[in-house]
Protein backbone atom coordinates (compact mmCIF):
# COMPACT_ATOMS: atom_id res chain seq x y z
CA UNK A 1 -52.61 -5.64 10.85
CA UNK A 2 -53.46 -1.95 11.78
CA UNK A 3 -53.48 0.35 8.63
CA UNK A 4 -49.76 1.85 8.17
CA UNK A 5 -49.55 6.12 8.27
CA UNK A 6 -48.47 6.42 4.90
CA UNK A 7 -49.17 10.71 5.38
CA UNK A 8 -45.50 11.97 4.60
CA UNK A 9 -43.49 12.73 7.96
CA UNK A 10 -42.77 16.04 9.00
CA UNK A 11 -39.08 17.47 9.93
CA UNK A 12 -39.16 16.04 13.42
CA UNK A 13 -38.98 11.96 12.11
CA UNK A 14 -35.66 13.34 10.50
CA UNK A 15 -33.79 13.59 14.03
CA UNK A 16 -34.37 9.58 14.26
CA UNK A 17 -33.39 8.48 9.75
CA UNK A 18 -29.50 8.21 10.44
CA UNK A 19 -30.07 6.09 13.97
CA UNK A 20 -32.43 3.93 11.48
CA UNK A 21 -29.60 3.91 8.50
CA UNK A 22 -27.40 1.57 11.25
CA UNK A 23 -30.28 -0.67 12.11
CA UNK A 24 -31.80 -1.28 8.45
CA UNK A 25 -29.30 -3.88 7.66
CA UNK A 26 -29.86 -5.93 10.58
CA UNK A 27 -33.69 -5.29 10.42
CA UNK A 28 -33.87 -6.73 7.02
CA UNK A 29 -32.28 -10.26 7.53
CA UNK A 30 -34.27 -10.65 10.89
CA UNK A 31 -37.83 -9.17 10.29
CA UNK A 32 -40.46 -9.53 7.45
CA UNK A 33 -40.68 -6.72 5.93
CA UNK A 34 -43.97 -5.17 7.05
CA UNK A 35 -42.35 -5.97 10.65
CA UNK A 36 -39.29 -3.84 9.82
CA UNK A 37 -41.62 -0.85 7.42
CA UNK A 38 -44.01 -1.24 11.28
CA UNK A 39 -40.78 -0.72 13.51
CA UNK A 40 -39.81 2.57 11.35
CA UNK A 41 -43.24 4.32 11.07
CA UNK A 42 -43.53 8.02 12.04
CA UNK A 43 -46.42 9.97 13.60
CA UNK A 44 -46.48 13.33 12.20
CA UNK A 45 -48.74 16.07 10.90
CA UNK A 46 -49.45 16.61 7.14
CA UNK A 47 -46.55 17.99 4.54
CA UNK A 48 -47.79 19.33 1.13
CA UNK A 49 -45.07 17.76 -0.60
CA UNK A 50 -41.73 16.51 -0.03
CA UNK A 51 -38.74 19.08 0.46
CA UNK A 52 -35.56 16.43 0.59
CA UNK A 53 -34.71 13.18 -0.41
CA UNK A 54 -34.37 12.13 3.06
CA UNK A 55 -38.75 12.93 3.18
CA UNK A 56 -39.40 10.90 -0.36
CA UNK A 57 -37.52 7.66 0.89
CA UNK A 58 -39.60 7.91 4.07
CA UNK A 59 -42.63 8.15 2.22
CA UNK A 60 -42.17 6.03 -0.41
CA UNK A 61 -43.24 2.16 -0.45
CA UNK A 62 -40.04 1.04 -2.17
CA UNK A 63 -38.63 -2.45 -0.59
CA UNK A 64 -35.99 -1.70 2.13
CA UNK A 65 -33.81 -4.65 0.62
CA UNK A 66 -33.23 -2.53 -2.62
CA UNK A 67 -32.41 0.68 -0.52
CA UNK A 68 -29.95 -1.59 2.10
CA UNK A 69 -28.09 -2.78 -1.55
CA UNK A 70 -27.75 0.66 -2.91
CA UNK A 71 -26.33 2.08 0.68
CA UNK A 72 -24.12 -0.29 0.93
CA UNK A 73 -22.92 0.08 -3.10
CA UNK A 74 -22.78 3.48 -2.14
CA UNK A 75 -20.50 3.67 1.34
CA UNK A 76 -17.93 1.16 -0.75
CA UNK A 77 -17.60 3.45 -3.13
CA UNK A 78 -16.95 6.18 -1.09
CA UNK A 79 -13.76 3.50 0.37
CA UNK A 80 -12.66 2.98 -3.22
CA UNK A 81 -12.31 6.86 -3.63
CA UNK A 82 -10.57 7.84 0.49
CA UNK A 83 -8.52 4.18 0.17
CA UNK A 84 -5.51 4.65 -1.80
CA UNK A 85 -4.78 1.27 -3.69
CA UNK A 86 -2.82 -0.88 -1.83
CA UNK A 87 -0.55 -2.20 -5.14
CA UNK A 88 -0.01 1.56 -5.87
CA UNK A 89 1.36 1.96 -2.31
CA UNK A 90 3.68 -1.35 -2.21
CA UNK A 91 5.07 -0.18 -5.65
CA UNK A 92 5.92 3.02 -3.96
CA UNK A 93 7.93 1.83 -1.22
CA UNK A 94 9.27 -1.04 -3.05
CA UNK A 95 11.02 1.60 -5.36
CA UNK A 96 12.14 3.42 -2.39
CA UNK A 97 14.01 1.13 -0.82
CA UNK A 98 15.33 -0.48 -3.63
CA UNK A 99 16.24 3.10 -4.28
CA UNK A 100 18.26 3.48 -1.12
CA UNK A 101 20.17 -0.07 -1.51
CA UNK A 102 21.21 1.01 -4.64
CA UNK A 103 22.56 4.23 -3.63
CA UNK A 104 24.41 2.02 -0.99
CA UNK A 105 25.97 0.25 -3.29
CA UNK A 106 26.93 2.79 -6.65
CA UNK A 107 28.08 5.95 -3.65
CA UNK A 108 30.28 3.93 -1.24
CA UNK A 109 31.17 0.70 -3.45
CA UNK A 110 31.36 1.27 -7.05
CA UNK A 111 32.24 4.77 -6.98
CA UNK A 112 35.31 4.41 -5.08
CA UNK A 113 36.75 1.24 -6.63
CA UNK A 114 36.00 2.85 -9.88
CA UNK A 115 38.12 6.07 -8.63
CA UNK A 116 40.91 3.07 -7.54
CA UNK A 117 40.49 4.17 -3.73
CA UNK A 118 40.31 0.34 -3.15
CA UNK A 119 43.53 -0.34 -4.43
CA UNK A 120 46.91 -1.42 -2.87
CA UNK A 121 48.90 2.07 -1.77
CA UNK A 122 45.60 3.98 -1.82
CA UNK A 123 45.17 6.46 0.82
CA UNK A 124 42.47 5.35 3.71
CA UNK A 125 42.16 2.50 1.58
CA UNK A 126 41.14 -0.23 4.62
CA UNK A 127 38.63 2.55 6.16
CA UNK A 128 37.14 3.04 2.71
CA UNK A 129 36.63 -1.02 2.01
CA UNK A 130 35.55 -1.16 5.75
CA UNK A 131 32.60 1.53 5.01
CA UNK A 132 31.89 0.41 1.97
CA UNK A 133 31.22 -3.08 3.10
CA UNK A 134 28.69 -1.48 6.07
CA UNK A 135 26.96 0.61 3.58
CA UNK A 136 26.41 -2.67 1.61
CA UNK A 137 25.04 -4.64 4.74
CA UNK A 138 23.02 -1.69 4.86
CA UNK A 139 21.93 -2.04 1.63
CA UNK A 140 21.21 -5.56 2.77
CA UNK A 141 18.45 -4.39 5.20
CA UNK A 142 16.79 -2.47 2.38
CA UNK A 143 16.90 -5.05 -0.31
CA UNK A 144 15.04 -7.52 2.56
CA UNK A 145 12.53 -4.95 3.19
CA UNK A 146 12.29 -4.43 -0.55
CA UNK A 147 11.70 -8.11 -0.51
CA UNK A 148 9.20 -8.47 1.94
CA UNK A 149 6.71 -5.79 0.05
CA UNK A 150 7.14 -7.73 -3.39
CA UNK A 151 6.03 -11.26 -1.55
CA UNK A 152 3.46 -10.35 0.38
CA UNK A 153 1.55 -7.49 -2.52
CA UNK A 154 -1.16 -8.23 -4.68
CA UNK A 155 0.98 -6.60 -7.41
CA UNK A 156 1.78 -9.46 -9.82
CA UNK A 157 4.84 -7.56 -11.38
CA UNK A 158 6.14 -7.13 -7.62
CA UNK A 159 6.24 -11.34 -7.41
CA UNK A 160 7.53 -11.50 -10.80
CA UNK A 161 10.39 -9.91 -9.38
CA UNK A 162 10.54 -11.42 -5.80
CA UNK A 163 12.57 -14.76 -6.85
CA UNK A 164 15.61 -12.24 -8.42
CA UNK A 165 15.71 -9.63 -5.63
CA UNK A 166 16.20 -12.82 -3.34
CA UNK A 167 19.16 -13.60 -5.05
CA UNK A 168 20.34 -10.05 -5.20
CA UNK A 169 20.45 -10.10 -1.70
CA UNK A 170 22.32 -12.66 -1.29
CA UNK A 171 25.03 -11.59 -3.53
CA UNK A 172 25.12 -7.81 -1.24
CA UNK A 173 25.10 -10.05 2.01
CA UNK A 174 28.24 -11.73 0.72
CA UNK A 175 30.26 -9.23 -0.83
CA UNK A 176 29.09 -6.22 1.84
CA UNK A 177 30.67 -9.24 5.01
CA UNK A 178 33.61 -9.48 3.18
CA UNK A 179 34.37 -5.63 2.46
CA UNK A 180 32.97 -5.32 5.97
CA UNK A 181 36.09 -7.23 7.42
CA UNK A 182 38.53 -5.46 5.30
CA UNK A 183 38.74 -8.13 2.25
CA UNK A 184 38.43 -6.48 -1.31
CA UNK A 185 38.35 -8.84 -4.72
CA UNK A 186 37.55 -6.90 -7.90
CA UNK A 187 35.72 -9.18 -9.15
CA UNK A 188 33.13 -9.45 -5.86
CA UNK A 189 32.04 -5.78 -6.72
CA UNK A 190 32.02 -6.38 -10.32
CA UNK A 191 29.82 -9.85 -9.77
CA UNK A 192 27.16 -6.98 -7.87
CA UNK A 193 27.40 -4.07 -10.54
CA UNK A 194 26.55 -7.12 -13.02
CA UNK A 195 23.59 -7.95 -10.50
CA UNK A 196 22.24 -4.56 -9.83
CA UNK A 197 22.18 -3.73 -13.42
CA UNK A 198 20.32 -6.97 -14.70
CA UNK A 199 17.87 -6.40 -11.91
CA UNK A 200 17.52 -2.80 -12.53
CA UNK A 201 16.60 -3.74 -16.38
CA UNK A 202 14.06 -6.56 -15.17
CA UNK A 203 12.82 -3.88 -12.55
CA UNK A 204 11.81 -1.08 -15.42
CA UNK A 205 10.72 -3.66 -18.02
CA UNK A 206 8.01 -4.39 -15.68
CA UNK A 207 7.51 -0.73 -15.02
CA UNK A 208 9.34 0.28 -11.64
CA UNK A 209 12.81 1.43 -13.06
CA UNK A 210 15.05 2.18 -10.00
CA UNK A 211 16.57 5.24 -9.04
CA UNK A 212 19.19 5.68 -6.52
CA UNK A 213 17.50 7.37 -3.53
CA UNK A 214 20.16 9.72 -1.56
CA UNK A 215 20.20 8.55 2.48
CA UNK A 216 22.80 8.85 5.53
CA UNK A 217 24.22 5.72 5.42
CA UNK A 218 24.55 4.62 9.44
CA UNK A 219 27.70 3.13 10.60
C-alpha cells in the first residue's frame, strides 16, 4: 500500500469535508477502513498548525467508526431540541377539543335549562332545545376527535382516559339527537352534566383539567 499524506490539508480540501460528511456512513459499512481513510486523502501544501476543527479531524488518525457514532449522536440531538414532543402536542389538542365540546354543552345546554328556557310556556323554547341539541352533536364531533388523539398517543394518561371519553360520547350522541328533534327530558341533560363532571375530575387527576374553550357553534 502506497504511504498515506498524513501532512495536514490546506483550506482548499475544506470545499470537499461536508460532500464527505454524507458519504462516511455508507463508506464505513462497505470499505475497510484504510480503503475508506485512501478514498478521503487530500493533496495539499504544508500548514504550520491546525486553525479549525474541521483541519484536526482531517489530520488526525482517529477511526472513522467513532467519528460516524458521534455525528450521528450529534444530528439526533439536534431533532430532540427543533422536534417538539409529540405527547406534549396530543395533550395540547386533546384539551382543546375537549375544551370546545364542553363549551357546547355548559353555553347552549346546561345554561339554558338551568335559566328554565327549556321549559313548557318558555319563550323560543323548541328553537332553543333544537340548537341546543346541534351544538351537542357538535360537541359530538369534538369529543370523537378528542378520542382519536387519546388512542392513537404515546401518552399513557391520554389511554387511561380513552375507554371513559368513549362513553362520554355516547351519552352527547344520544341526548344532542334527541334535543336535536325537539325532545327535552330533564333528566337526559342532567345524566350529561353528571358525565362531563366525572370526566372532567378523571381528566385533571391525571393532569389535563378541562376548560371550556369559547367557539362559533355551526348550525
Amino acid at each position: 500500500m502506497r504511504e498515506v499524506d498524513r501532512r495536514l490539508p490546506g483550506p482548499k480540501s475544506l470545499r470537499n469535508f461536508r460532500f464527505d460528511l454524507v458519504l462516511c456512513y455508507a463508506m464505513a459499512r462497505n470499505f475497510s477502513r484504510a480503503r475508506a481513510y485512501e478514498a478521503t486523502r487530500v493533496h495539499a501544501s504544508v500548514v504550520p498548525e491546525p486553525r479549525t476543527l474541521i483541519e484536526v479531524f482531517m489530520s488526525s488518525t482517529i477511526p472513522r467508526n467513532r467519528f460516524i457514532v458521534a455525528a450521528t449522536l450529534a444530528i439526533a440531538m439536534l431533532f430532540a431540541t427543533v422536534q417538539p414532543s409529540s405527547a406534549f402536542l396530543d395533550k395540547t389538542r386533546f384539551a382543546a377539543h375537549l375544551g370546545v365540546a364542553y363549551f357546547a354543552f355548559h353555553h347552549f345546554v346546561l345554561k339554558p335549562y338551568q335559566e328554565h328556557r327549556f321549559d313548557n310556556g318558555a319563550d323560543h323554547r323548541t328553537v332553543n332545545i333544537i340548537k341546543g341539541g346541534a351544538a351537542m352533536l357538535f360537541a359530538v364531533h369534538e369529543l370523537k376527535v378528542a378520542e382519536k388523539i387519546s388512542h392513537n398517543s404515546n401518552s399513557k394518561i391520554l389511554h387511561a382516559l380513552d375507554g371513559k371519553l368513549v362513553a362520554l360520547g355516547a351519552t352527547f350522541a344520544t341526548v344532542g339527537s334527541a334535543l336535536h328533534s325537539g325532545k327535552f327530558e330533564p333528566k337526559a341533560v342532567d345524566s350529561v352534566q353528571s358525565s362531563t363532571d366525572d370526566f372532567g375530575k378523571d381528566s385533571a387527576a391525571a393532569g389535563e383539567p378541562i376548560k371550556d374553550v369559547p367557539v362559533a357553534i355551526p348550525g
